[in-house]
N, C-alpha and C. Protein backbone atom coordinates (compact mmCIF):
# COMPACT_ATOMS: atom_id res chain seq x y z
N UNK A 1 7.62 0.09 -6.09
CA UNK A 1 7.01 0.37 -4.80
C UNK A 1 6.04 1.54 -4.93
N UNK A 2 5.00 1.59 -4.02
CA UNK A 2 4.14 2.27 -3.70
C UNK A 2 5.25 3.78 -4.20
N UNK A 3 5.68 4.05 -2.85
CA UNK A 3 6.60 5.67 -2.43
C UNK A 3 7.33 5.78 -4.23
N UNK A 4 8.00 5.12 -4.88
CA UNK A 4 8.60 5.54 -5.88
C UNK A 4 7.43 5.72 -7.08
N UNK A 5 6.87 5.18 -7.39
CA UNK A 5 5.63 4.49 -8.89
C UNK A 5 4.88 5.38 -8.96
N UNK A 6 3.94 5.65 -8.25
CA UNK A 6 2.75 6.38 -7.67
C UNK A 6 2.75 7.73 -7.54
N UNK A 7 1.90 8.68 -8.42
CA UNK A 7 1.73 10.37 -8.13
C UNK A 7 1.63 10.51 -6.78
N UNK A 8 2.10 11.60 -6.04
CA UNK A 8 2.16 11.78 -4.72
C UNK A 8 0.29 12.26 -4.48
N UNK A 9 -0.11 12.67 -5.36
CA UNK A 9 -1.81 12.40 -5.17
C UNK A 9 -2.67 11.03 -4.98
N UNK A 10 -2.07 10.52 -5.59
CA UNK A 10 -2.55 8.61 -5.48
C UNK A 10 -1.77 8.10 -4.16
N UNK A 11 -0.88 8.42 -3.77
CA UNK A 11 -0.39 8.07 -2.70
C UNK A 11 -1.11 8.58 -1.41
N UNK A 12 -1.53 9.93 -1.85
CA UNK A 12 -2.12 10.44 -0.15
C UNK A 12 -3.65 9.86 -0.63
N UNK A 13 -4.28 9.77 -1.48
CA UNK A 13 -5.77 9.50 -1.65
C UNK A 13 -5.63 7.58 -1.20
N UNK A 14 -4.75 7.04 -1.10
CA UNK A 14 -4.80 5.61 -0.74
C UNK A 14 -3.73 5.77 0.83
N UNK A 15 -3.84 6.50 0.64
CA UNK A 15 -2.59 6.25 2.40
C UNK A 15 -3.89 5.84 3.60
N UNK A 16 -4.92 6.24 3.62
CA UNK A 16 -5.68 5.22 4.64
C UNK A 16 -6.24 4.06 4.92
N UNK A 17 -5.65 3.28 3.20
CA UNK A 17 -6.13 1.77 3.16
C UNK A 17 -4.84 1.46 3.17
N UNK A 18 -3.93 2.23 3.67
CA UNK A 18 -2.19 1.69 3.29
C UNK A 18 -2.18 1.54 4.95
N UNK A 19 -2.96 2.56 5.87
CA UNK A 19 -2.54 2.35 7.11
C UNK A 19 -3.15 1.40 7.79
N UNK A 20 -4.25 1.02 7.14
CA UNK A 20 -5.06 -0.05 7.88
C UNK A 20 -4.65 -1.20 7.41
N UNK A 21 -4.18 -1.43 6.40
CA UNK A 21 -3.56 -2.99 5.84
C UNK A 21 -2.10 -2.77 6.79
N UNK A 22 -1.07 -2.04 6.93
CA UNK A 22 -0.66 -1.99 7.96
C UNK A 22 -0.95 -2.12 9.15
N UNK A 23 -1.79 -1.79 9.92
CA UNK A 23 -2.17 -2.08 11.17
C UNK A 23 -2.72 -3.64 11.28
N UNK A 24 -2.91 -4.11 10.36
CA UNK A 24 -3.49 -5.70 10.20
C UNK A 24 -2.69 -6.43 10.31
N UNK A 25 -1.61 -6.35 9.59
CA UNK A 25 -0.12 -6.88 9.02
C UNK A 25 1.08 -7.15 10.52
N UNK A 26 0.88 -5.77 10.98
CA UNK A 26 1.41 -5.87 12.27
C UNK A 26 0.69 -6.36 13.16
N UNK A 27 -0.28 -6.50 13.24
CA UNK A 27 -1.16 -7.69 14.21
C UNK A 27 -0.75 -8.86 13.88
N UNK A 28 -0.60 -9.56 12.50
CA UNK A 28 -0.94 -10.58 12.46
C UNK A 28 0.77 -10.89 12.39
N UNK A 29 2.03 -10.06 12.22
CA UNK A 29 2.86 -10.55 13.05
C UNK A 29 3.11 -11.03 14.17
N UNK A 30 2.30 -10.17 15.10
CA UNK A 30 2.91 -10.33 16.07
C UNK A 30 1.98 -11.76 16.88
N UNK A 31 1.20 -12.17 16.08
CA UNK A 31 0.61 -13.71 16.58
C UNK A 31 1.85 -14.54 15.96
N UNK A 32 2.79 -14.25 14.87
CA UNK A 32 3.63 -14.93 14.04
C UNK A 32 4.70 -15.06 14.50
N UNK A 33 6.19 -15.28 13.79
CA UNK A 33 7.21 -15.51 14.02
C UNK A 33 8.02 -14.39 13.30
N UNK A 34 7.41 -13.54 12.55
CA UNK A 34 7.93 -12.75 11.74
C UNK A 34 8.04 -11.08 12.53
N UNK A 35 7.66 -11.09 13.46
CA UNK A 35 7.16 -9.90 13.90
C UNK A 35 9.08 -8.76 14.20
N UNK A 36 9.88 -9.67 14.10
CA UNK A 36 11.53 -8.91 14.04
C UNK A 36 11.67 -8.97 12.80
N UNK A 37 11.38 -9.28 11.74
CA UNK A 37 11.18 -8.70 10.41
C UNK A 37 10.16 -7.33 10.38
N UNK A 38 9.24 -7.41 10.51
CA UNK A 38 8.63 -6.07 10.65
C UNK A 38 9.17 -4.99 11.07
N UNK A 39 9.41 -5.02 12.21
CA UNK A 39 10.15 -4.44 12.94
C UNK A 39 11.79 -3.48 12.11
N UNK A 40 11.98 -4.37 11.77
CA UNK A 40 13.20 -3.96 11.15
C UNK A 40 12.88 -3.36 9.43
N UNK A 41 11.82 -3.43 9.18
CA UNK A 41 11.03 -2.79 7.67
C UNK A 41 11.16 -1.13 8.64
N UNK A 42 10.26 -1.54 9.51
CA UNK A 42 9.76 -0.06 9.96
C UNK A 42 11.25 0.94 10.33
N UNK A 43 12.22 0.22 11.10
CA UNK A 43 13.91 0.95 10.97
C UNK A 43 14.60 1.64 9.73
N UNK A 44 14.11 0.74 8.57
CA UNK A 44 14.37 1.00 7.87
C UNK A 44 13.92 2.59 7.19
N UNK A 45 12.93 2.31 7.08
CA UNK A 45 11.77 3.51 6.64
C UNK A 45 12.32 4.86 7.75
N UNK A 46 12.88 4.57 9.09
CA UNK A 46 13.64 5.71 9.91
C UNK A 46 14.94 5.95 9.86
N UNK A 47 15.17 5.27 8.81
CA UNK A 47 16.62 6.29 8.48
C UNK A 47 16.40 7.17 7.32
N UNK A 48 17.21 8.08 7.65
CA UNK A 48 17.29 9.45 6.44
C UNK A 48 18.24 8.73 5.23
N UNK A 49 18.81 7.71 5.51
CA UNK A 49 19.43 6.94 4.10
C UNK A 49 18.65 6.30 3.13
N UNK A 50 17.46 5.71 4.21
CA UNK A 50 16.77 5.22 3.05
C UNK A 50 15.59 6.10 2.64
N UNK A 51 15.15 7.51 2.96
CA UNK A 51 14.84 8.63 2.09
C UNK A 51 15.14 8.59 1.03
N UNK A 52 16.54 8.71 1.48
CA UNK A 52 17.98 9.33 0.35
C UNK A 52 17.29 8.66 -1.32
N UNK A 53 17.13 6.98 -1.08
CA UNK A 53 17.49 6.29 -2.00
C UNK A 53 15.96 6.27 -2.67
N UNK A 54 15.01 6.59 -1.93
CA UNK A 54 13.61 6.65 -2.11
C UNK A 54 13.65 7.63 -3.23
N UNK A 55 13.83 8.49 -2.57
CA UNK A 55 13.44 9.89 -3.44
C UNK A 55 14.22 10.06 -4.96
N UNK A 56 15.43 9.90 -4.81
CA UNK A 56 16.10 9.30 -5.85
C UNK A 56 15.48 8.45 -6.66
N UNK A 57 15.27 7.15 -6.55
CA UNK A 57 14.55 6.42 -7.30
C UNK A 57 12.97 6.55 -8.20
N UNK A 58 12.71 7.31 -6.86
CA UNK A 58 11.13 8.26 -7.14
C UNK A 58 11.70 8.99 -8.32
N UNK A 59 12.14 9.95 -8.26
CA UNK A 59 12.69 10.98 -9.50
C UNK A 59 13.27 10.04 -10.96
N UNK A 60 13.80 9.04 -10.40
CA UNK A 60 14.15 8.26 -12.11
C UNK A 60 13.32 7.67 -12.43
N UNK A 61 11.99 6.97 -11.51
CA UNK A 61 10.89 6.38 -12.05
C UNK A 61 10.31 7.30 -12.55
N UNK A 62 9.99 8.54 -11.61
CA UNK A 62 8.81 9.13 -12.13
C UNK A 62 9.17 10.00 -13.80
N UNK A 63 10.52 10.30 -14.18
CA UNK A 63 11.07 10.72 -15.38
C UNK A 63 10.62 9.71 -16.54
N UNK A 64 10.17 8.46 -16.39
CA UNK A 64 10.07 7.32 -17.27
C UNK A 64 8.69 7.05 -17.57
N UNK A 65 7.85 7.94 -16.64
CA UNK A 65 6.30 6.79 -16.75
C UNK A 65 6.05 7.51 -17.50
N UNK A 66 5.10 6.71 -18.53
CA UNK A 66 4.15 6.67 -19.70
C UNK A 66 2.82 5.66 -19.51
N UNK A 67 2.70 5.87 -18.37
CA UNK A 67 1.39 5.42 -18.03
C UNK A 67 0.92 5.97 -16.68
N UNK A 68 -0.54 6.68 -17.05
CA UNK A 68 -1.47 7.34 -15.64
C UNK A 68 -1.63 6.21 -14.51
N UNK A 69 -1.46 7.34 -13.20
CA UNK A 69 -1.90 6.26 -12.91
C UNK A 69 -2.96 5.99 -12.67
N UNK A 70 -4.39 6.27 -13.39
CA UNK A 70 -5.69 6.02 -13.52
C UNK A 70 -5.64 4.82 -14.19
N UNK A 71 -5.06 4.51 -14.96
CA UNK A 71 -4.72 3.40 -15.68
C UNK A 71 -4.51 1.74 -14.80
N UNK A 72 -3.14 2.50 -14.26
CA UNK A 72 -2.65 1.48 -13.10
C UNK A 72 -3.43 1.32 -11.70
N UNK A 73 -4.24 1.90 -11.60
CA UNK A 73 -5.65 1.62 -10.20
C UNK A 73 -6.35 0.90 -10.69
N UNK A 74 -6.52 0.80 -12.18
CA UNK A 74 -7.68 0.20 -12.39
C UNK A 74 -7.54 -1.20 -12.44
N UNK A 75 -5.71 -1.54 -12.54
CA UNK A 75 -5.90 -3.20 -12.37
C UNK A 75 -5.28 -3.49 -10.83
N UNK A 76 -5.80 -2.95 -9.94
CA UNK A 76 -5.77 -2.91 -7.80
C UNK A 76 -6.76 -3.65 -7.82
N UNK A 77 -6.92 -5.01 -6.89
CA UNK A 77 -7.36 -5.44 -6.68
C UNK A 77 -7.84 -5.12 -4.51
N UNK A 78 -9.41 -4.97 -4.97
CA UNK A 78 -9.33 -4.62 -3.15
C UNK A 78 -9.36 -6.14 -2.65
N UNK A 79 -9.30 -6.97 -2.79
CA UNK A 79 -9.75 -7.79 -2.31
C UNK A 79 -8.07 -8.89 -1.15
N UNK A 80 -8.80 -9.05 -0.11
CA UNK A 80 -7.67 -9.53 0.45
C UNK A 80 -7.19 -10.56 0.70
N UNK A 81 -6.37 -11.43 -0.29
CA UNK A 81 -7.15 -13.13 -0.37
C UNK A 81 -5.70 -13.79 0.61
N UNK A 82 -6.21 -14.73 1.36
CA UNK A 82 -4.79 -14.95 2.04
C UNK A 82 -5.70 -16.40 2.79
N UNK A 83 -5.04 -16.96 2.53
CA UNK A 83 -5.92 -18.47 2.58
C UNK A 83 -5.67 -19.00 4.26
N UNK A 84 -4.93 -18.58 4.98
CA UNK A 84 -4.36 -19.42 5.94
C UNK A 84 -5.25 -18.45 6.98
N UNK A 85 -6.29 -17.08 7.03
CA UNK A 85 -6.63 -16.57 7.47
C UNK A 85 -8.48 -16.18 6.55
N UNK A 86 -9.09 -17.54 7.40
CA UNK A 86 -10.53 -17.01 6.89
C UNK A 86 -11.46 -16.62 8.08
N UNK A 87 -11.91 -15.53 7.62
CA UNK A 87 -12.14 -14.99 9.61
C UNK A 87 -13.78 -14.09 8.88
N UNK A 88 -14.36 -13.46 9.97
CA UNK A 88 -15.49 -12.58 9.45
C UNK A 88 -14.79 -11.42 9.66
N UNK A 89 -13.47 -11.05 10.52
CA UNK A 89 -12.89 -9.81 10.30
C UNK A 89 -12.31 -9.22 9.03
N UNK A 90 -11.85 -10.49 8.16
CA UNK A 90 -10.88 -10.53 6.55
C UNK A 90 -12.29 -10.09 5.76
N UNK A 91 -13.34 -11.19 5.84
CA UNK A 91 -14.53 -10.64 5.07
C UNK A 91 -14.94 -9.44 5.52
N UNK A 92 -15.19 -8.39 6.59
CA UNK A 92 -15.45 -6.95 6.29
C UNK A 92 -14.30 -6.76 6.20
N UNK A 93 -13.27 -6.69 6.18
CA UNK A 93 -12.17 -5.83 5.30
C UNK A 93 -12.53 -6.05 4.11
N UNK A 94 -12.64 -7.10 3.24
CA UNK A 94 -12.63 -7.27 2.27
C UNK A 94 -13.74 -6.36 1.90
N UNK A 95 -14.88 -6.17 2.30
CA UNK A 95 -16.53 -5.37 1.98
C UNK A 95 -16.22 -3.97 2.05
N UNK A 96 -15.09 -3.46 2.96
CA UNK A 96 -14.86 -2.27 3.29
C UNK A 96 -13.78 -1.50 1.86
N UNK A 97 -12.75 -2.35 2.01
CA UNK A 97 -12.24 -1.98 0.84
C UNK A 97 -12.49 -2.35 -0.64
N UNK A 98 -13.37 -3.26 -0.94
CA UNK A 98 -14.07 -2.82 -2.25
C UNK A 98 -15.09 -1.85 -2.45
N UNK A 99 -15.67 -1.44 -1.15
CA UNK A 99 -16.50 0.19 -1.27
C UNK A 99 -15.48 1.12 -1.63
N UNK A 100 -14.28 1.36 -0.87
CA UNK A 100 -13.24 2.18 -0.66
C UNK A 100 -12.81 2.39 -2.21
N UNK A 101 -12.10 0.47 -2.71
CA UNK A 101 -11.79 1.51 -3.87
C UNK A 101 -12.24 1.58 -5.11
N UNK A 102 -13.56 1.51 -5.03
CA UNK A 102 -14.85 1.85 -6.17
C UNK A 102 -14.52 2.89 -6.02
N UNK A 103 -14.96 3.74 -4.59
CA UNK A 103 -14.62 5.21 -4.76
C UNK A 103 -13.12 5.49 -5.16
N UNK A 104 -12.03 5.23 -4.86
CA UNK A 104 -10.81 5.52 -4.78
C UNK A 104 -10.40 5.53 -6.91
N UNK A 105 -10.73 4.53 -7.19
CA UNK A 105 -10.96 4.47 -8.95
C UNK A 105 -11.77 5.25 -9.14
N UNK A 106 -12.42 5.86 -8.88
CA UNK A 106 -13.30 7.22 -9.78
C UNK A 106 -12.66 8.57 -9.29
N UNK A 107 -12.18 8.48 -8.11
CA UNK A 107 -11.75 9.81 -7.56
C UNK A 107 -10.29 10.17 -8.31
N UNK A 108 -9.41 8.97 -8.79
CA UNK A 108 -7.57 8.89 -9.08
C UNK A 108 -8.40 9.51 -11.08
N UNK A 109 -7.91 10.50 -11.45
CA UNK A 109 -8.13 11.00 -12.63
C UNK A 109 -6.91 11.51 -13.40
N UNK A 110 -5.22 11.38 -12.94
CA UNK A 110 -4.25 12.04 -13.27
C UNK A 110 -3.55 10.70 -13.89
C-alpha cells in the first residue's frame, strides 16, 4: 500500500492526485452499488486500530526496502484506463495527470 511502501515525502508530494482520484472514486460509487463498501474503507482508515497496524507494517516494510522510490515512480502509470467509463471528464483527468506526474517523476529524487 501506498501509507506502508512509500517515503513519507512521496506520499505528501502525490497526496493531491491521491485526493482527487478519491473524490472521483466516491462519485462514481455513489452512481454504483458499491458506495457501502466505500464507506466502510473510509471507517476503517477512522479507527486508531487500523493506525496501529499501518504504522507497524510501515516500519517492517520500510526496514526492508532496497529500492528508491525514484525508481518505483518511474514505473506509475498516470493514465486512467477503465473501460466501462469513456467520458471527456476521464480524458482531462487523464491530460491533467500525465502533466502532474511528468512533474511529480522529476521532483521524487530519494
Amino acid at each position: 500500500s501506498i501509507l506502508k511502501n512509500y517515503h513519507l515525502l512521496t506520499w505528501i508530494v502525490i497526496l493531491p492526485s491521491l485526493i482527487v482520484m478519491e473524490v472521483g472514486l466516491f462519485l462514481f460509487a455513489l452512481k454504483g452499488v458499491w458506495i457501502k463498501v466505500k464507506i466502510n474503507v473510509y471507517k476503517y482508515f477512522l479507527r486508531f486500530r487500523s493506525w496501529s497496524y499501518i504504522r507497524r507494517a510501515r516500519q517492517e516494510s520500510q526496514a526492508l526496502r532496497k529500492i528508491k522510490d525514484r525508481d518505483l515512480v518511474s514505473l506509475i502509470s498516470s493514465n486512467i484506463s477503465y473501460q466501462e467509463i469513456e467520458s471527456p471528464a476521464l480524458k482531462f483527468a487523464n491530460l491533467i495527470f500525465g502533466w502532474y506526474w511528468a512533474v511529480v517523476k522529476r521532483i521524487i529524487i530519494w
